[in-house]
PDB file of N, CA and C in Angstrom:
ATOM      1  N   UNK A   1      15.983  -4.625   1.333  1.00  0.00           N
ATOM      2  CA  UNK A   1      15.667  -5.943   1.832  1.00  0.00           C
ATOM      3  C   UNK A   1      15.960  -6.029   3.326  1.00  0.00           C
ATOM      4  N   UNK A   2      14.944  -6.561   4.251  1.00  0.00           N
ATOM      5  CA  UNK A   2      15.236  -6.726   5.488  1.00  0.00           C
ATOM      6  C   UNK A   2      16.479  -7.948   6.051  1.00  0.00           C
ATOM      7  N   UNK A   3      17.428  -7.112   6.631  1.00  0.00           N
ATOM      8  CA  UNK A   3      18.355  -8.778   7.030  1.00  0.00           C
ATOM      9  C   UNK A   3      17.363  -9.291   8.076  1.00  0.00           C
ATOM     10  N   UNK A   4      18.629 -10.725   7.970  1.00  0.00           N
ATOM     11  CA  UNK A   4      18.187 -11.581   9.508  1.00  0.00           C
ATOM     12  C   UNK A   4      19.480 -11.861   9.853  1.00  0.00           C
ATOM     13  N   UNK A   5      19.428 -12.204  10.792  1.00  0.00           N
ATOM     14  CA  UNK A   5      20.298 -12.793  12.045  1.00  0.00           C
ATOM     15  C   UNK A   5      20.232 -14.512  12.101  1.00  0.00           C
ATOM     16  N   UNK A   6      20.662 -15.185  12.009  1.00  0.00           N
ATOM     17  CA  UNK A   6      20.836 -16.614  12.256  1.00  0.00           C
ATOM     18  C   UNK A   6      22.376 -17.721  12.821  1.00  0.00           C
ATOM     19  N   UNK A   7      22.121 -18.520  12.501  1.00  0.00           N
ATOM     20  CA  UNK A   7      22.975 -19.923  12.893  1.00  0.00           C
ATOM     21  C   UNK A   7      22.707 -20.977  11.346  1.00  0.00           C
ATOM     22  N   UNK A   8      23.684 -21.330  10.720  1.00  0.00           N
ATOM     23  CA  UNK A   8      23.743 -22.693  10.063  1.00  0.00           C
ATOM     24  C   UNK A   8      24.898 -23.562  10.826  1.00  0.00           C
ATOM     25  N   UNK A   9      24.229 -24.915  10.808  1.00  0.00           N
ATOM     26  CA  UNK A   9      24.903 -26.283  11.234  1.00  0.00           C
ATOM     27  C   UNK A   9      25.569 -26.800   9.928  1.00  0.00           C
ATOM     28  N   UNK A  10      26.755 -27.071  10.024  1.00  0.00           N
ATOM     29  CA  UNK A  10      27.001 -27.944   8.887  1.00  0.00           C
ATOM     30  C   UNK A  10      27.624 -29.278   9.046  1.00  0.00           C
ATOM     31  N   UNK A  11      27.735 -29.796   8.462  1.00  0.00           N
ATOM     32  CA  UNK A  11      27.963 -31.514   8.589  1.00  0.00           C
ATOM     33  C   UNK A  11      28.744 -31.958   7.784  1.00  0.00           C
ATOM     34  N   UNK A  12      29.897 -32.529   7.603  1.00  0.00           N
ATOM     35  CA  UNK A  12      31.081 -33.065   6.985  1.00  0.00           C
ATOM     36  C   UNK A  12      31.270 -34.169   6.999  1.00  0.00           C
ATOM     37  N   UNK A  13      30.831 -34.563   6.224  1.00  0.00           N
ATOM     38  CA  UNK A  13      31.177 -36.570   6.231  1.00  0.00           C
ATOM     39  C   UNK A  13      31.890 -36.938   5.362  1.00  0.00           C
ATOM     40  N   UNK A  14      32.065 -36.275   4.023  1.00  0.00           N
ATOM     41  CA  UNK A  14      33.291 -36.853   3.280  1.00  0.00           C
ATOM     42  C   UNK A  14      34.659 -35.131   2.991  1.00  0.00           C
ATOM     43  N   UNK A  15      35.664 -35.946   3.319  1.00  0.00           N
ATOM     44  CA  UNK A  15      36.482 -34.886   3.528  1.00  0.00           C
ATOM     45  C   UNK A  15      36.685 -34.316   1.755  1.00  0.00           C
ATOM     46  N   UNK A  16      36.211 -34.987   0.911  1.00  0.00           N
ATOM     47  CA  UNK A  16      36.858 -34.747  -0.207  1.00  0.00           C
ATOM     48  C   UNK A  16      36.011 -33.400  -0.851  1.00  0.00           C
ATOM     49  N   UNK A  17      35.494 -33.121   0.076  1.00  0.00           N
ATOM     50  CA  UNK A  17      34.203 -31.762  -0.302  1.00  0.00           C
ATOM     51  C   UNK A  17      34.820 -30.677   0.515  1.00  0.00           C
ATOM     52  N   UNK A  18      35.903 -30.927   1.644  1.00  0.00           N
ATOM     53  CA  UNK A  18      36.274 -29.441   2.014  1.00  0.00           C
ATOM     54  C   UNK A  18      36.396 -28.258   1.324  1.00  0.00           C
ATOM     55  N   UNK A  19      37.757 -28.469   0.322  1.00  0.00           N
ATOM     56  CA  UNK A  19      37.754 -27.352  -0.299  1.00  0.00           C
ATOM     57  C   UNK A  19      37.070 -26.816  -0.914  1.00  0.00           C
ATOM     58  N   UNK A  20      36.289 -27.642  -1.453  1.00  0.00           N
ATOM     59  CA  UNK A  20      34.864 -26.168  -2.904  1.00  0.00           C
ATOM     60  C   UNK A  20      34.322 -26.108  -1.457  1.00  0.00           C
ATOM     61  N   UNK A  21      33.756 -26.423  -0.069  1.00  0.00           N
ATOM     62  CA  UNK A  21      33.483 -26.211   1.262  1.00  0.00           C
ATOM     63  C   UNK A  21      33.740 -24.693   1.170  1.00  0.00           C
ATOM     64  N   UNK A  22      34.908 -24.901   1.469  1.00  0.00           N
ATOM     65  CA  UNK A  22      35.946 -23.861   2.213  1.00  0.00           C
ATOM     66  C   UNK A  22      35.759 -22.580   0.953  1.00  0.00           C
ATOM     67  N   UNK A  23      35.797 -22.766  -0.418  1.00  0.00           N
ATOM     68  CA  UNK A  23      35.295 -21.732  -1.446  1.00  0.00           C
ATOM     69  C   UNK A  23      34.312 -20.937  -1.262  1.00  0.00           C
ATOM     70  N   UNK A  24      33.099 -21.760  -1.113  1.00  0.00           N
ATOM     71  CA  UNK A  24      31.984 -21.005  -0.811  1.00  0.00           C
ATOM     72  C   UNK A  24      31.988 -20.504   0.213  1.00  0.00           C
ATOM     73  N   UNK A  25      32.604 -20.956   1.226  1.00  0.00           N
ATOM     74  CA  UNK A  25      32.385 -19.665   2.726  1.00  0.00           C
ATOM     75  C   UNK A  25      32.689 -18.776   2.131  1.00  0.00           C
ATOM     76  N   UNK A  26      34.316 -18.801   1.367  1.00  0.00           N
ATOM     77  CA  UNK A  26      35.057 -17.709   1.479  1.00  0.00           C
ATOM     78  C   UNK A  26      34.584 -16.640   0.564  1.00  0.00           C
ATOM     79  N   UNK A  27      33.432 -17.158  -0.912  1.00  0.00           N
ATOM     80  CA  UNK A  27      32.556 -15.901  -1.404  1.00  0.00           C
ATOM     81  C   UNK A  27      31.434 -15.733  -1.188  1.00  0.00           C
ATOM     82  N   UNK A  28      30.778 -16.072   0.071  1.00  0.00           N
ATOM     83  CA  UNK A  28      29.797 -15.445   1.290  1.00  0.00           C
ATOM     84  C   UNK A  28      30.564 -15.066   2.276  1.00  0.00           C
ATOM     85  N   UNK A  29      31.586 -14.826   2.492  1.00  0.00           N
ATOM     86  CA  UNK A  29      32.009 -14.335   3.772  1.00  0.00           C
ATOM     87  C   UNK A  29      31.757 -13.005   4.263  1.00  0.00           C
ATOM     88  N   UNK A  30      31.304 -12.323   3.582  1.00  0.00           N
ATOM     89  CA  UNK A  30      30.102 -10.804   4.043  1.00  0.00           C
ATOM     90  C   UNK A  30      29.094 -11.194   4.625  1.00  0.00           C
ATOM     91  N   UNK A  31      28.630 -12.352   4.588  1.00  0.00           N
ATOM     92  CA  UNK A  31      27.364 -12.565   5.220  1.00  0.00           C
ATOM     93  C   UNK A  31      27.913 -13.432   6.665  1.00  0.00           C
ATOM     94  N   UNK A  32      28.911 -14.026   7.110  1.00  0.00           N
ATOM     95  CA  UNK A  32      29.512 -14.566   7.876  1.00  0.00           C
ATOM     96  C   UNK A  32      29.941 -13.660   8.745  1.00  0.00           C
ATOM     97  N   UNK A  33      29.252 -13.800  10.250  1.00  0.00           N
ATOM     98  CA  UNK A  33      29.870 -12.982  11.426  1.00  0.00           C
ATOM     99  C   UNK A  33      31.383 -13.811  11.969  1.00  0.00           C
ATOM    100  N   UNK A  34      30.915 -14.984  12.355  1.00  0.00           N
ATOM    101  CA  UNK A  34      31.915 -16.319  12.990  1.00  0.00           C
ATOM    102  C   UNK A  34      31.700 -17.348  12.377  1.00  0.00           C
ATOM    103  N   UNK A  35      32.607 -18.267  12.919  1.00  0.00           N
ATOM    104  CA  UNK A  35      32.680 -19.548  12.448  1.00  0.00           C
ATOM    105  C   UNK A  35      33.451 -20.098  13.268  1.00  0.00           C
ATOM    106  N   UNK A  36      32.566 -21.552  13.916  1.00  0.00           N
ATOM    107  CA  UNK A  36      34.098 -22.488  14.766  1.00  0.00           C
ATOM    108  C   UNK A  36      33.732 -23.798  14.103  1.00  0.00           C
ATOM    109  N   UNK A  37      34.681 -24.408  14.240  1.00  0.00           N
ATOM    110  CA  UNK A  37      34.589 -25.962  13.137  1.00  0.00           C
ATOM    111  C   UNK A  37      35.425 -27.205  14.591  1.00  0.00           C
ATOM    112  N   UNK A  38      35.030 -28.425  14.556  1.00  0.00           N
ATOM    113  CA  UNK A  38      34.997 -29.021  15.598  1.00  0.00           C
ATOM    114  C   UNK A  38      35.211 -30.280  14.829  1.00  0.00           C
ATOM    115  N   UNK A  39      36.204 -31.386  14.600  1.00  0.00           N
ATOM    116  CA  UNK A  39      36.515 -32.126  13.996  1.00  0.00           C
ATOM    117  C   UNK A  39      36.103 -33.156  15.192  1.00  0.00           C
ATOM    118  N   UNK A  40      35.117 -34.560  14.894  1.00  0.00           N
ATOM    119  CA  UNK A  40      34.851 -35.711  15.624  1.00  0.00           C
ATOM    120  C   UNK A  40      35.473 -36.818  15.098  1.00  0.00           C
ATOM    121  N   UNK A  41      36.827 -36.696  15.426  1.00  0.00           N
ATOM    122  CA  UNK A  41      37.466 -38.153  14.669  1.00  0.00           C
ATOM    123  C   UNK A  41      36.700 -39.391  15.108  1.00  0.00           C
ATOM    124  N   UNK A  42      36.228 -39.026  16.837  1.00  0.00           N
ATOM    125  CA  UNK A  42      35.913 -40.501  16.472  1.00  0.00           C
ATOM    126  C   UNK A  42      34.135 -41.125  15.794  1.00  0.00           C
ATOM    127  N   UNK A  43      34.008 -40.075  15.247  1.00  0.00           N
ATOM    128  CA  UNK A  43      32.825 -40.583  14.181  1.00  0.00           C
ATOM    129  C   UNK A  43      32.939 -40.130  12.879  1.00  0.00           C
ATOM    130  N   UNK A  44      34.333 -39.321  12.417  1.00  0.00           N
ATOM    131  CA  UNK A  44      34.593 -39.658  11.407  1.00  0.00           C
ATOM    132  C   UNK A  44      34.265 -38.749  10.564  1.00  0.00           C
ATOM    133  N   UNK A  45      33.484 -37.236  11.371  1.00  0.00           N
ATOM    134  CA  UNK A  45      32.876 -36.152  10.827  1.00  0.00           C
ATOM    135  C   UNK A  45      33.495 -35.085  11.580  1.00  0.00           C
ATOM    136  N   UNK A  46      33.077 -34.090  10.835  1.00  0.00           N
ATOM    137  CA  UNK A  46      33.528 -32.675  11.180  1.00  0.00           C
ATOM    138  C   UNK A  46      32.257 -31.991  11.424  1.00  0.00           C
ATOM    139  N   UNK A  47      32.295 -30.671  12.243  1.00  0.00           N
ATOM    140  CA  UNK A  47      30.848 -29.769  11.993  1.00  0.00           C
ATOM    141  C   UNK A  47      31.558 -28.242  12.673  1.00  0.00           C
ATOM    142  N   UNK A  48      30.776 -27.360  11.692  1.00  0.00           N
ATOM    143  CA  UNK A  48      31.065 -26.204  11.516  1.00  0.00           C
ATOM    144  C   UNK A  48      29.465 -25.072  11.851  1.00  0.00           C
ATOM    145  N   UNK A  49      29.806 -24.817  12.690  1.00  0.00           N
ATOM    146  CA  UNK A  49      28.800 -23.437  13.098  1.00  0.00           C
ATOM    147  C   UNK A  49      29.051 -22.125  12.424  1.00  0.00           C
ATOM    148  N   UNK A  50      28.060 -21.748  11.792  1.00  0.00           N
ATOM    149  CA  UNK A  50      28.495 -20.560  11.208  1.00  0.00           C
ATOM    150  C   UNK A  50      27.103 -19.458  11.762  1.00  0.00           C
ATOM    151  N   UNK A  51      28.044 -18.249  12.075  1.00  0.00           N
ATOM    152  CA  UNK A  51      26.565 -17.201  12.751  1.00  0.00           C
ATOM    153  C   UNK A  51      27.019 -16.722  11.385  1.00  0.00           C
ATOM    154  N   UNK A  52      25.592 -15.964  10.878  1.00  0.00           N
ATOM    155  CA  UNK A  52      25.621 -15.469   9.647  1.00  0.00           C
ATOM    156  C   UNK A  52      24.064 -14.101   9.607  1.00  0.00           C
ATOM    157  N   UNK A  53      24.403 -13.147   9.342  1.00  0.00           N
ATOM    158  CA  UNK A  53      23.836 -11.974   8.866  1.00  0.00           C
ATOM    159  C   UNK A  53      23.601 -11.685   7.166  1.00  0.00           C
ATOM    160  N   UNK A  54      22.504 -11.802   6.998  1.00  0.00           N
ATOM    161  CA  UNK A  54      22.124 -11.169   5.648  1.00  0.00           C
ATOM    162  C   UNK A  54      20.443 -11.089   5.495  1.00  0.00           C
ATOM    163  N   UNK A  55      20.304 -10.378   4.105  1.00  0.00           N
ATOM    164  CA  UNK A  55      18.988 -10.833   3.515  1.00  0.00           C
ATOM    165  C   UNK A  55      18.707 -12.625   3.186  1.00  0.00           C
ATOM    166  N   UNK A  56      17.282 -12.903   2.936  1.00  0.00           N
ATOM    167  CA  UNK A  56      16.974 -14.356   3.343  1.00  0.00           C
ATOM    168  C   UNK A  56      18.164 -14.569   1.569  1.00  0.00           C
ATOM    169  N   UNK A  57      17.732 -14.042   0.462  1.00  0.00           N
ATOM    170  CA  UNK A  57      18.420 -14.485  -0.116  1.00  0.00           C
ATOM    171  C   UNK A  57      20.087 -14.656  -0.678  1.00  0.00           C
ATOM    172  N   UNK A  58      19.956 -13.698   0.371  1.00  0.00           N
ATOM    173  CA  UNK A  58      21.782 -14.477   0.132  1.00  0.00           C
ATOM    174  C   UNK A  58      22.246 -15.561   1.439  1.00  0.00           C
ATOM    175  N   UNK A  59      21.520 -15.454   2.244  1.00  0.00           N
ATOM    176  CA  UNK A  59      21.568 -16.709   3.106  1.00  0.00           C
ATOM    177  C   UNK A  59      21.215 -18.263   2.482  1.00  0.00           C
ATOM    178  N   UNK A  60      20.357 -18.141   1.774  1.00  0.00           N
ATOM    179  CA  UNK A  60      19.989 -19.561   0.752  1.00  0.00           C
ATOM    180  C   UNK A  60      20.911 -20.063  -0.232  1.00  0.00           C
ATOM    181  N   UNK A  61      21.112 -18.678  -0.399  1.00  0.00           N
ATOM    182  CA  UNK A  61      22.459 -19.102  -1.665  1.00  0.00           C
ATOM    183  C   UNK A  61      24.205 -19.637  -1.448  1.00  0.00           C
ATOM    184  N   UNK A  62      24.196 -19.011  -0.071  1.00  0.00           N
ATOM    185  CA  UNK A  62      25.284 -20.265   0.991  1.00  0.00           C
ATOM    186  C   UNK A  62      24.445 -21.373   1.134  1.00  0.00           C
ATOM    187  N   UNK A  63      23.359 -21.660   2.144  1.00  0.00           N
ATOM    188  CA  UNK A  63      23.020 -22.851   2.285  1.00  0.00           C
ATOM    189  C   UNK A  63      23.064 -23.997   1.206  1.00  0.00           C
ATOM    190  N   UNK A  64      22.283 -23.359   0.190  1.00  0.00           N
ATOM    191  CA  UNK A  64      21.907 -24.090  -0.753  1.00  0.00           C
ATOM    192  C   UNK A  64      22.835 -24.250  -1.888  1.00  0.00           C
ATOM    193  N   UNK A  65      24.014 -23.607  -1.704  1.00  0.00           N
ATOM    194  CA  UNK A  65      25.302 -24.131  -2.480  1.00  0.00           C
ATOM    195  C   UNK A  65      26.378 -25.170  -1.460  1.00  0.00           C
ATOM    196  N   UNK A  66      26.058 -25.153  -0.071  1.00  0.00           N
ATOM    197  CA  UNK A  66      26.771 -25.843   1.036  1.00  0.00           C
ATOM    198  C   UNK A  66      26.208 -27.291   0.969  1.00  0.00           C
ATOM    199  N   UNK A  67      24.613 -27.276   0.534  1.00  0.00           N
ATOM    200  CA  UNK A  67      23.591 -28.382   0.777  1.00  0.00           C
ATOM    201  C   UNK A  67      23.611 -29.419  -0.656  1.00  0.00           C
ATOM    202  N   UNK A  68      24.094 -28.801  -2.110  1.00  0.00           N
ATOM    203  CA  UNK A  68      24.174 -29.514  -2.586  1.00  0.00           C
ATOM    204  C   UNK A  68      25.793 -30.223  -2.743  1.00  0.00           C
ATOM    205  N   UNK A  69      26.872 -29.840  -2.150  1.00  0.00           N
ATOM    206  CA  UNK A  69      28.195 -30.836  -2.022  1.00  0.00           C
ATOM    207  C   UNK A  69      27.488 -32.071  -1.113  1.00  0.00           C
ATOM    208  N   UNK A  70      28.649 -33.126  -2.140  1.00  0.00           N
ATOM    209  CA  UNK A  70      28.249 -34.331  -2.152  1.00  0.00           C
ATOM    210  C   UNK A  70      29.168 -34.652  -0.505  1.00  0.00           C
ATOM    211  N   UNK A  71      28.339 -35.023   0.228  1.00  0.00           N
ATOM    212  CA  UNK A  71      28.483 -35.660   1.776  1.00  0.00           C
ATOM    213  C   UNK A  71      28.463 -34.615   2.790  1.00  0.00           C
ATOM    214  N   UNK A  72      27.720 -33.278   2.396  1.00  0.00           N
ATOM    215  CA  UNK A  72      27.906 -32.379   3.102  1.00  0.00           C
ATOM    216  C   UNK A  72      26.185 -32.197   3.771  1.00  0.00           C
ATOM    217  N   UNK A  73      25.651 -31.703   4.586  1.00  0.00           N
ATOM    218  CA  UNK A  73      24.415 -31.408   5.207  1.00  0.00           C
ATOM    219  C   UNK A  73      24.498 -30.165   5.705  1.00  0.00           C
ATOM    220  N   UNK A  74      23.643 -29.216   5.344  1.00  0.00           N
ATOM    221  CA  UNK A  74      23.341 -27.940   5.997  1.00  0.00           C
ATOM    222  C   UNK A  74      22.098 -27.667   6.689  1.00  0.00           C
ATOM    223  N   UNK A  75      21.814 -26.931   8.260  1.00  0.00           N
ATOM    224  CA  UNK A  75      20.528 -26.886   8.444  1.00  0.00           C
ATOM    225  C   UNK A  75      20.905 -25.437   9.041  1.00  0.00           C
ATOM    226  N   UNK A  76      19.799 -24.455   9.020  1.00  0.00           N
ATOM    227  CA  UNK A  76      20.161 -23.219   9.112  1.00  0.00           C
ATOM    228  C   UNK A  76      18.520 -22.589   9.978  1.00  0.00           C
ATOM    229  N   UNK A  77      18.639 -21.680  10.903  1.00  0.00           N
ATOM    230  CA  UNK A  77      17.999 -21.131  12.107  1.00  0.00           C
ATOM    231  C   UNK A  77      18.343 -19.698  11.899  1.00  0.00           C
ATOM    232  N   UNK A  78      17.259 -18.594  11.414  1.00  0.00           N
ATOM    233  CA  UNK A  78      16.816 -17.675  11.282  1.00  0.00           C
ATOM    234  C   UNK A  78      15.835 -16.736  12.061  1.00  0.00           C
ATOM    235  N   UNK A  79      16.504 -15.486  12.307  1.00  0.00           N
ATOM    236  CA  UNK A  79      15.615 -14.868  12.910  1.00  0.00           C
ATOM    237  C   UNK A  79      15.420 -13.435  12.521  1.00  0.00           C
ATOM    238  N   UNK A  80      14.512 -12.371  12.933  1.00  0.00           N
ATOM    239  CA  UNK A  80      14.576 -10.929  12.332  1.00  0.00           C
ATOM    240  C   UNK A  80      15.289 -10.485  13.350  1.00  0.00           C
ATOM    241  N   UNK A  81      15.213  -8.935  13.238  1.00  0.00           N
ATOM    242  CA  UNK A  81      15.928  -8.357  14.633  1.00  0.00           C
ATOM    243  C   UNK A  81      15.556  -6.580  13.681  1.00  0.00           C
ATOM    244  N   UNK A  82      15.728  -5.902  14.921  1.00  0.00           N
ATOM    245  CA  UNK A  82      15.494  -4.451  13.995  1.00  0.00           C
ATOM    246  C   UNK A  82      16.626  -3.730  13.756  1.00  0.00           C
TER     247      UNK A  82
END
């Protein structure tokens, strides 16, 4: 399978979703190069950049386990590379 190279945005609006959050990074974290997380108290949200390397489908399967916690938003930016 060909990897890609990308960026997901994530979005934190209710804190009570960190930890299963924080779960799922931690069993994709093979596919995780970095990560910086940036807390906006004064709007009450958090957001987390994650650079991430893999095939498309194990990249979906973070997103799309990040995208269905309740108050959480994921948007994710993909690219090839050789």
């Amino acid at each position: 399978m060909e990897k890609r190279i990308g960026a997901a945005i994530v979005l934190v609006e209710n804190k009570e979703s960190v930890e299963e959050l924080n779960l799922i990074l931690s069993v994709h974290s093979s596919i995780i190069l970095g990560r910086q997380g940036m807390p906006l108290r004064d709007k009450g949200i958090s957001v987390i950049n994650l650079i991430i390397e893999g095939t498309t489908e194990q990249i979906s399967s973070l997103t799309g386990k990040i995208g269905r916690l309740e108050g959480v938003q994921v948007k994710s930016v993909l690219t090839r590379y050789r």
